[in-house]
PDB file of N, CA and C in Angstrom:
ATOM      1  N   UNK A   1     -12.595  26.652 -16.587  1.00  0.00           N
ATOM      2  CA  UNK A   1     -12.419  26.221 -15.217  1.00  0.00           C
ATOM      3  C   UNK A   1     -13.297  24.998 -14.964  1.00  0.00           C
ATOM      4  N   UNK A   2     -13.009  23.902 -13.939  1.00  0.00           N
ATOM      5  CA  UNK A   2     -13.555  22.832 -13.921  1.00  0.00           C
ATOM      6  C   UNK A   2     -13.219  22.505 -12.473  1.00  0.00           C
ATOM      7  N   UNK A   3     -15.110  22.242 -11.665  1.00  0.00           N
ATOM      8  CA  UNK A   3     -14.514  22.293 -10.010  1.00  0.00           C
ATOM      9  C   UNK A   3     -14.877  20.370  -9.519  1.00  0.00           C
ATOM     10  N   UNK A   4     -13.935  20.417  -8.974  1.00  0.00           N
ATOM     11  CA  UNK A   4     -13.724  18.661  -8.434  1.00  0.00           C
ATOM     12  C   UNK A   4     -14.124  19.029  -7.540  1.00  0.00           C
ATOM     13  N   UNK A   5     -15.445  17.682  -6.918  1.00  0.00           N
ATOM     14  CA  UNK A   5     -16.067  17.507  -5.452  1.00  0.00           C
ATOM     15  C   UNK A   5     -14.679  16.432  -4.972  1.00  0.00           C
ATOM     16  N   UNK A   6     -14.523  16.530  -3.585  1.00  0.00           N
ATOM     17  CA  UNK A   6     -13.857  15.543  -2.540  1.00  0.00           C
ATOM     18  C   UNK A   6     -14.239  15.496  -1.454  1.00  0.00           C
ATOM     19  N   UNK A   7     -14.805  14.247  -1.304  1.00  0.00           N
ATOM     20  CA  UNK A   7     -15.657  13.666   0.166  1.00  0.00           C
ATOM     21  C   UNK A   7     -15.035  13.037   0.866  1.00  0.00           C
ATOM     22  N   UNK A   8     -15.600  12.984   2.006  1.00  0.00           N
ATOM     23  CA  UNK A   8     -15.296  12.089   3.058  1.00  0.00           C
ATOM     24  C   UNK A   8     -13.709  12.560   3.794  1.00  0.00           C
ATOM     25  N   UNK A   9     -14.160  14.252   3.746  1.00  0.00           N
ATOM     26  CA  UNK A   9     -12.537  14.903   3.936  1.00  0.00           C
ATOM     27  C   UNK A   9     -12.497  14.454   6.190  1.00  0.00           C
ATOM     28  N   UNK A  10     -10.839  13.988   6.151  1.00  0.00           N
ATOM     29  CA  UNK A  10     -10.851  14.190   7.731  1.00  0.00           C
ATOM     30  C   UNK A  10     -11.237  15.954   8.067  1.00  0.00           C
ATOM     31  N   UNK A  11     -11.161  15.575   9.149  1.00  0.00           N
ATOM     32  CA  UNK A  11     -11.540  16.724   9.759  1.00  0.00           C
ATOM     33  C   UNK A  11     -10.678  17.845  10.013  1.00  0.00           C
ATOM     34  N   UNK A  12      -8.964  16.679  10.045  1.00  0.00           N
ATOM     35  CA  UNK A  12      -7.806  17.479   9.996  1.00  0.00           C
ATOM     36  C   UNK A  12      -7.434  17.837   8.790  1.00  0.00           C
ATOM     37  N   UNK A  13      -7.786  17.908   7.666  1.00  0.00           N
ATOM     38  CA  UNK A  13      -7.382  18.339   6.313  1.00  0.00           C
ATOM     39  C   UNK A  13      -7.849  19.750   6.114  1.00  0.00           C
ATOM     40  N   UNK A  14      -6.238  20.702   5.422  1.00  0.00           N
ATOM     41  CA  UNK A  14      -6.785  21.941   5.810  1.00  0.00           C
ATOM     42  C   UNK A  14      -6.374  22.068   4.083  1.00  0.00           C
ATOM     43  N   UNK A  15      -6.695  23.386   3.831  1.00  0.00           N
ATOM     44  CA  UNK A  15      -6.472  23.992   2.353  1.00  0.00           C
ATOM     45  C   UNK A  15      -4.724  23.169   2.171  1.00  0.00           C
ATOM     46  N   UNK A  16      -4.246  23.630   2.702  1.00  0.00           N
ATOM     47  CA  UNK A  16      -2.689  22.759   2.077  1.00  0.00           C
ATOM     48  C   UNK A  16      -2.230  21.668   2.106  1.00  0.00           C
ATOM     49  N   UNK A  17      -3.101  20.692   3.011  1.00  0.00           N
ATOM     50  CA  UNK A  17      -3.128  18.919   2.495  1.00  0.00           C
ATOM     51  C   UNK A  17      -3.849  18.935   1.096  1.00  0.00           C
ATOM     52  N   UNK A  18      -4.982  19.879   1.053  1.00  0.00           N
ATOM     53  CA  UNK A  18      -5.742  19.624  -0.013  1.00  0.00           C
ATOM     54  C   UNK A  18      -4.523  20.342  -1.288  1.00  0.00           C
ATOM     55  N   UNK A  19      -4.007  21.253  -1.355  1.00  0.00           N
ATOM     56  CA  UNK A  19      -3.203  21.931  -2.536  1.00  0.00           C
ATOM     57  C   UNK A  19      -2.199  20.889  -2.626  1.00  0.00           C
ATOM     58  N   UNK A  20      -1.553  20.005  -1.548  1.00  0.00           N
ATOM     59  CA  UNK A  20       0.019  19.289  -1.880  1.00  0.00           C
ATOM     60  C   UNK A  20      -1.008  17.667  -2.385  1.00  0.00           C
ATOM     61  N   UNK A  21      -2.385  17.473  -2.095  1.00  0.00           N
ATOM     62  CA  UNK A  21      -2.894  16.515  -2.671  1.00  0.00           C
ATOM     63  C   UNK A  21      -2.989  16.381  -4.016  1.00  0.00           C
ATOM     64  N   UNK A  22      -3.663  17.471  -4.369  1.00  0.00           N
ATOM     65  CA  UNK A  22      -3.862  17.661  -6.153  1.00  0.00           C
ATOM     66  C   UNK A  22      -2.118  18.160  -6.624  1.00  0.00           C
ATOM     67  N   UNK A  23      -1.245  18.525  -6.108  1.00  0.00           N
ATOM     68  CA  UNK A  23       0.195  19.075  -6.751  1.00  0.00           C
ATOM     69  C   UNK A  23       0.084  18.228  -7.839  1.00  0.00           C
ATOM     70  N   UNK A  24       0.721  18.924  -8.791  1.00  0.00           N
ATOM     71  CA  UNK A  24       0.876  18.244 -10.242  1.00  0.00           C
ATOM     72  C   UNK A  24      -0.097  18.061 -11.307  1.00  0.00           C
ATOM     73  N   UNK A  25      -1.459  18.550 -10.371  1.00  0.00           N
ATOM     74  CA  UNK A  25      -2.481  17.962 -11.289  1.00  0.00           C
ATOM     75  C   UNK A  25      -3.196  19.073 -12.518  1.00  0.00           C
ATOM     76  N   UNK A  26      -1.659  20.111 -12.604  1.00  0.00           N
ATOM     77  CA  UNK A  26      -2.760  21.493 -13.079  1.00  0.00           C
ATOM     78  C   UNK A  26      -2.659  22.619 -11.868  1.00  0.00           C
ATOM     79  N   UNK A  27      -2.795  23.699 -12.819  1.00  0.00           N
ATOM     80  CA  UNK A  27      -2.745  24.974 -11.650  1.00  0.00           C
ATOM     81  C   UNK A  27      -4.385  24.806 -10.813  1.00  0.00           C
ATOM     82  N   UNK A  28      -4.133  25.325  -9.347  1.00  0.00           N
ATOM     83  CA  UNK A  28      -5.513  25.299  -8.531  1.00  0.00           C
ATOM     84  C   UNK A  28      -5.960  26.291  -8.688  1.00  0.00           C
ATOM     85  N   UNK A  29      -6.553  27.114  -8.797  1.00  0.00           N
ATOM     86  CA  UNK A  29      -7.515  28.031  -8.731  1.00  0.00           C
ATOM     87  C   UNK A  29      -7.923  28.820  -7.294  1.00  0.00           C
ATOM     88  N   UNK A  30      -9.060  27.793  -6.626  1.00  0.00           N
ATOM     89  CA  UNK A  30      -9.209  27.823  -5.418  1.00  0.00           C
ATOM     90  C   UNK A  30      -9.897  26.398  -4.739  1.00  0.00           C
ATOM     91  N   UNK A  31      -9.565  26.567  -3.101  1.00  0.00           N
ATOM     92  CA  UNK A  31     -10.057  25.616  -2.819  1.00  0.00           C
ATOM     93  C   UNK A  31     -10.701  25.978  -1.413  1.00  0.00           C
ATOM     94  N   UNK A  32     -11.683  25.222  -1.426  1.00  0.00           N
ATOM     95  CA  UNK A  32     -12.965  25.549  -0.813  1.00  0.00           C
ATOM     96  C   UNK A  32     -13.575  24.449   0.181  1.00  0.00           C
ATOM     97  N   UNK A  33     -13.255  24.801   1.867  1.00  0.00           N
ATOM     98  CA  UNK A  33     -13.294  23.491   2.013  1.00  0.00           C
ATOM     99  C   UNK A  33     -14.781  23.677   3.496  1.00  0.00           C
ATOM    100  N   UNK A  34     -15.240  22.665   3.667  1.00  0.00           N
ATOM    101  CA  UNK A  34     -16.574  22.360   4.061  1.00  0.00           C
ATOM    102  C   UNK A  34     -16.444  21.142   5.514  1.00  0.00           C
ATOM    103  N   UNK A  35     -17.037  20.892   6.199  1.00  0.00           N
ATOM    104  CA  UNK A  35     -17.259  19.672   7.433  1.00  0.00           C
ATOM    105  C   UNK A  35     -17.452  18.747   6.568  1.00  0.00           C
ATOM    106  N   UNK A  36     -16.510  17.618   6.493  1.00  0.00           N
ATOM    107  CA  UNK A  36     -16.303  16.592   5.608  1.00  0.00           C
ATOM    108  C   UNK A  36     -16.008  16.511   4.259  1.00  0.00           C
ATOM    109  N   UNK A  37     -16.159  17.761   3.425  1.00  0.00           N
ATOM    110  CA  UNK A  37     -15.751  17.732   2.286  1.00  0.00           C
ATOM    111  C   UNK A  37     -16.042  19.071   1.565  1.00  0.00           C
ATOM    112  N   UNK A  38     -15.280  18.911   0.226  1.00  0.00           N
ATOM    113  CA  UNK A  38     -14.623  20.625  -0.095  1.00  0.00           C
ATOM    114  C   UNK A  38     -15.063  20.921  -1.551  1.00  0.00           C
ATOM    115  N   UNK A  39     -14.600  21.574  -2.271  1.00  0.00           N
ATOM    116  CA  UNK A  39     -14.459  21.693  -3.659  1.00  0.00           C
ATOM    117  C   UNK A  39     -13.082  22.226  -4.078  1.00  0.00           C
ATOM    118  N   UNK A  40     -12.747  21.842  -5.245  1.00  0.00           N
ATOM    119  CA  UNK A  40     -11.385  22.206  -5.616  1.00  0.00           C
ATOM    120  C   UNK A  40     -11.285  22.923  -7.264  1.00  0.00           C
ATOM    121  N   UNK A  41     -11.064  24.328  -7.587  1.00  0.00           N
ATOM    122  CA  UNK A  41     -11.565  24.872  -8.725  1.00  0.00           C
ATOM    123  C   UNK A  41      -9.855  24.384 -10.135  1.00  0.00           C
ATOM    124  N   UNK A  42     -10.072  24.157 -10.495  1.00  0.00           N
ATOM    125  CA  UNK A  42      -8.949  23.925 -11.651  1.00  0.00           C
ATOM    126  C   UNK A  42      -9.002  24.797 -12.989  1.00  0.00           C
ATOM    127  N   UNK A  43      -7.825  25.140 -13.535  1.00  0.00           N
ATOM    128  CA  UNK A  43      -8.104  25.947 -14.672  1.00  0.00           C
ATOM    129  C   UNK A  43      -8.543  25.408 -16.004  1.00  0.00           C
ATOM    130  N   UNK A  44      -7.952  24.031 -15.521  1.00  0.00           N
ATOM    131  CA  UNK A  44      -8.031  23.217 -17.245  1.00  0.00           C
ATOM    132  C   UNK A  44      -8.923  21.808 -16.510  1.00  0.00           C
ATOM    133  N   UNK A  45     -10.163  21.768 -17.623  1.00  0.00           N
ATOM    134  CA  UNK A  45     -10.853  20.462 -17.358  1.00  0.00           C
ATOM    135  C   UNK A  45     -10.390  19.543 -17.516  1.00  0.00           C
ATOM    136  N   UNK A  46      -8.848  19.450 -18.407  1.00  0.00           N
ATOM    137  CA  UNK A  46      -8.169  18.030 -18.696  1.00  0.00           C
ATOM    138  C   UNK A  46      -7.382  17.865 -17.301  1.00  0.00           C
ATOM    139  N   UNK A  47      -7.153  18.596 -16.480  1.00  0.00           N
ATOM    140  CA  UNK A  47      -6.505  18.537 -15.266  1.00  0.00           C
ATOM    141  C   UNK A  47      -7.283  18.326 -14.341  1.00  0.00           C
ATOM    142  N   UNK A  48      -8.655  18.609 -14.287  1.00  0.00           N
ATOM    143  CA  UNK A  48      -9.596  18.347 -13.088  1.00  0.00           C
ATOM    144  C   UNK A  48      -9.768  16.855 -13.355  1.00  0.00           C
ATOM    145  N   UNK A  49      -9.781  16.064 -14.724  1.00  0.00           N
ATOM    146  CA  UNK A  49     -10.091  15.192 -14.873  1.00  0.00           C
ATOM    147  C   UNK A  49      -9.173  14.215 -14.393  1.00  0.00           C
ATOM    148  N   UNK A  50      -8.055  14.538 -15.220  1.00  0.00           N
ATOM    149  CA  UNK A  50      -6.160  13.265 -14.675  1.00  0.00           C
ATOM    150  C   UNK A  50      -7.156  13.427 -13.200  1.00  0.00           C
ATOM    151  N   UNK A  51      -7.086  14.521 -12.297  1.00  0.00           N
ATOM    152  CA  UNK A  51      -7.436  14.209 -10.817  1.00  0.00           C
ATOM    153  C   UNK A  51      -8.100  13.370 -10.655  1.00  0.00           C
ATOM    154  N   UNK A  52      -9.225  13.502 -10.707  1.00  0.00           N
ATOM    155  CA  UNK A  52     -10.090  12.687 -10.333  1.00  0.00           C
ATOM    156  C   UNK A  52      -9.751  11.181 -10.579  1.00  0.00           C
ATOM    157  N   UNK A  53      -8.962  10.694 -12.047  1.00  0.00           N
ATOM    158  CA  UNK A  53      -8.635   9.345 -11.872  1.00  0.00           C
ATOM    159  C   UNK A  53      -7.787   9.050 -11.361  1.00  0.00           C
ATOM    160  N   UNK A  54      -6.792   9.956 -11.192  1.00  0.00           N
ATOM    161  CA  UNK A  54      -5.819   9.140 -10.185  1.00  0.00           C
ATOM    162  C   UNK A  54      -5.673   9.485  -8.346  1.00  0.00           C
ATOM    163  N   UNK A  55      -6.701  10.503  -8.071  1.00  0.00           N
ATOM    164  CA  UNK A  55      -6.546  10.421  -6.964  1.00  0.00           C
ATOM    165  C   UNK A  55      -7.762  10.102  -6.138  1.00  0.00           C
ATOM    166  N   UNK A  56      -8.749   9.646  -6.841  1.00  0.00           N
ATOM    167  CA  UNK A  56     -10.074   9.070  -6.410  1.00  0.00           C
ATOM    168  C   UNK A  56     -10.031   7.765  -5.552  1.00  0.00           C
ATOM    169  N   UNK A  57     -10.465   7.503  -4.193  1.00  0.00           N
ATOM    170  CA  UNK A  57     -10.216   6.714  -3.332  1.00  0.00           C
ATOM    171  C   UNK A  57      -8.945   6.559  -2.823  1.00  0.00           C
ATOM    172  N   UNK A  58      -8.023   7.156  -3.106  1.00  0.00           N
ATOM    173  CA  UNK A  58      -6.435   7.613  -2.190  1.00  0.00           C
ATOM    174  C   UNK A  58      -6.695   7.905  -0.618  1.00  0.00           C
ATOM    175  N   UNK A  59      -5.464   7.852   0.070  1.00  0.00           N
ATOM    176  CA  UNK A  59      -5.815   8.568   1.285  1.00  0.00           C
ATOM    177  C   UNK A  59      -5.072   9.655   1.407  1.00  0.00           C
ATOM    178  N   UNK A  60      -5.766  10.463   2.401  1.00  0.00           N
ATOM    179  CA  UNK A  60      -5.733  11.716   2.673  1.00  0.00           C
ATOM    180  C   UNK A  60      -5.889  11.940   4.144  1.00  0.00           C
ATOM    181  N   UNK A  61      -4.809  12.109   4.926  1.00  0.00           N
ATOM    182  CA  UNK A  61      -4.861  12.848   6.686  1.00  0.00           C
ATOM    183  C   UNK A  61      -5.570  11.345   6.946  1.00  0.00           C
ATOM    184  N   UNK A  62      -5.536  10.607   6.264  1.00  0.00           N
ATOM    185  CA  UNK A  62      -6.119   9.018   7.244  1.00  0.00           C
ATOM    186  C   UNK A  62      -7.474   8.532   6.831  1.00  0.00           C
ATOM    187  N   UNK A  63      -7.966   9.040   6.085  1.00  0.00           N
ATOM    188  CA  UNK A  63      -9.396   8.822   5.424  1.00  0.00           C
ATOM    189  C   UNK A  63      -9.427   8.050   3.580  1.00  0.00           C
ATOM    190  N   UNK A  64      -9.537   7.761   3.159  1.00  0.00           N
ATOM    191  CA  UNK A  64      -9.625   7.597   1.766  1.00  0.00           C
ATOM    192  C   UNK A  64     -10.911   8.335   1.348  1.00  0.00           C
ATOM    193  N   UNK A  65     -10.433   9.263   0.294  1.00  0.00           N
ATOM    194  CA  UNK A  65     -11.378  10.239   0.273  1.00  0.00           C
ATOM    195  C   UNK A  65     -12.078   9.401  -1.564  1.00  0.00           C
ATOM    196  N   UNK A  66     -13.177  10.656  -1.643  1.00  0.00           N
ATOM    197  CA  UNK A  66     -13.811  10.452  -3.246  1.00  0.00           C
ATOM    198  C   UNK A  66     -13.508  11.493  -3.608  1.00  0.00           C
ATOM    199  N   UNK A  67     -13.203  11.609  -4.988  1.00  0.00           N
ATOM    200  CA  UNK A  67     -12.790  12.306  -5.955  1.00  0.00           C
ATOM    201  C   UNK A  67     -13.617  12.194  -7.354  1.00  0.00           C
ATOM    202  N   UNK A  68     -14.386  13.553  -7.315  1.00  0.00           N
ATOM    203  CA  UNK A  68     -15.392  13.298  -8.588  1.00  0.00           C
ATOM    204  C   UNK A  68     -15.494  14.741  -9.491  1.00  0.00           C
ATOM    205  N   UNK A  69     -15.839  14.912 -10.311  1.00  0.00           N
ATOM    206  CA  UNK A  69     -16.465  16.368 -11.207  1.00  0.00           C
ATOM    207  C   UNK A  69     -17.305  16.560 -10.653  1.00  0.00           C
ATOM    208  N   UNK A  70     -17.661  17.804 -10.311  1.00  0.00           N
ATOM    209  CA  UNK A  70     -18.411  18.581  -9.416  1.00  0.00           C
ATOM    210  C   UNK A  70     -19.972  18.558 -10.028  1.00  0.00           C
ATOM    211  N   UNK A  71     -20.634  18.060  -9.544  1.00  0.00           N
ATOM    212  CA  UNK A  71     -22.314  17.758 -10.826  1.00  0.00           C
ATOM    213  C   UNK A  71     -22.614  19.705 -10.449  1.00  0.00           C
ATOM    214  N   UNK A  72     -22.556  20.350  -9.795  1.00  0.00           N
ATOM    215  CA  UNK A  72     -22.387  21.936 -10.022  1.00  0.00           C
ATOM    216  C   UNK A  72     -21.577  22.338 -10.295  1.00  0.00           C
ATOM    217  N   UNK A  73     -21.180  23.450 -11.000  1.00  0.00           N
ATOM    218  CA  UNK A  73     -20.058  24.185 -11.252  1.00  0.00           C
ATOM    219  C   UNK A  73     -20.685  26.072 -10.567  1.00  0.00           C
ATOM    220  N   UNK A  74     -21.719  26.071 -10.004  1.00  0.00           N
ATOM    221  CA  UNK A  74     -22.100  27.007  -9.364  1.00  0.00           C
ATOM    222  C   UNK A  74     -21.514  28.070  -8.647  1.00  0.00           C
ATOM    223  N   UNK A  75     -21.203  28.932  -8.200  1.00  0.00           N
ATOM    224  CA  UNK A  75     -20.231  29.432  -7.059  1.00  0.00           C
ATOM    225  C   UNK A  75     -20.921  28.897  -5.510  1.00  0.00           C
ATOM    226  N   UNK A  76     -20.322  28.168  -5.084  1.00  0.00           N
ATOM    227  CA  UNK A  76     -20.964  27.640  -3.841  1.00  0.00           C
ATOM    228  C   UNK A  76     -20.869  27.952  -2.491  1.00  0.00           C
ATOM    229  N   UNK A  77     -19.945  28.957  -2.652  1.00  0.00           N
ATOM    230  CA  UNK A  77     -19.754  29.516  -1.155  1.00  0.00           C
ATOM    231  C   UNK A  77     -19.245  31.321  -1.653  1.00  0.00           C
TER     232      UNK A  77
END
C-alpha cells in the first residue's frame, strides 16, 4: 500500500471528487480527507506514483491542488 498527500484541497471537495480524481489510477483503498487537504491510500505503489505525476498541480473543485507521496505512511487518522 502506498498513501498520496493532496494539498491545497477546496473546501468543496468531498471523498468522491477525490475517488473520480484519482479514477484510473489503481484501486483506492481509502481516502481520508482533512481542512484543506487529505490523504489517499493506494494498493500498488506503481499507481500511487502514475498519480502523483500526472495529477500533480491539476485542478480540482477550482483550486489546483499538490500531489505528492506521503513522507508518512503512518495511520493518520
Amino acid at each position: 500500500m502506498s498513501r498520496v498527500y493532496i494539498g491545497n484541497l477546496s473546501s468543496r471537495a468531498d471523498e468522491r471528487d477525490i475517488e473520480d480524481f484519482f479514477r484510473g489510477f489503481g484501486r483506492i483503498r481509502a481516502v481520508m480527507l482533512k481542512n484543506g487537504f487529505g490523504f489517499v491510500d493506494f494498493d500498488d505503489s506503481r499507481d500511487a506514483e502514475d498519480a502523483v505525476y500526472e495529477q500533480n498541480g491539476r485542478e480540482l473543485c477550482g483550486e489546483r491542488v499538490v500531489v505528492e507521496i506521503s513522507r508518512r505512511e503512518r495511520n493518520l487518522f
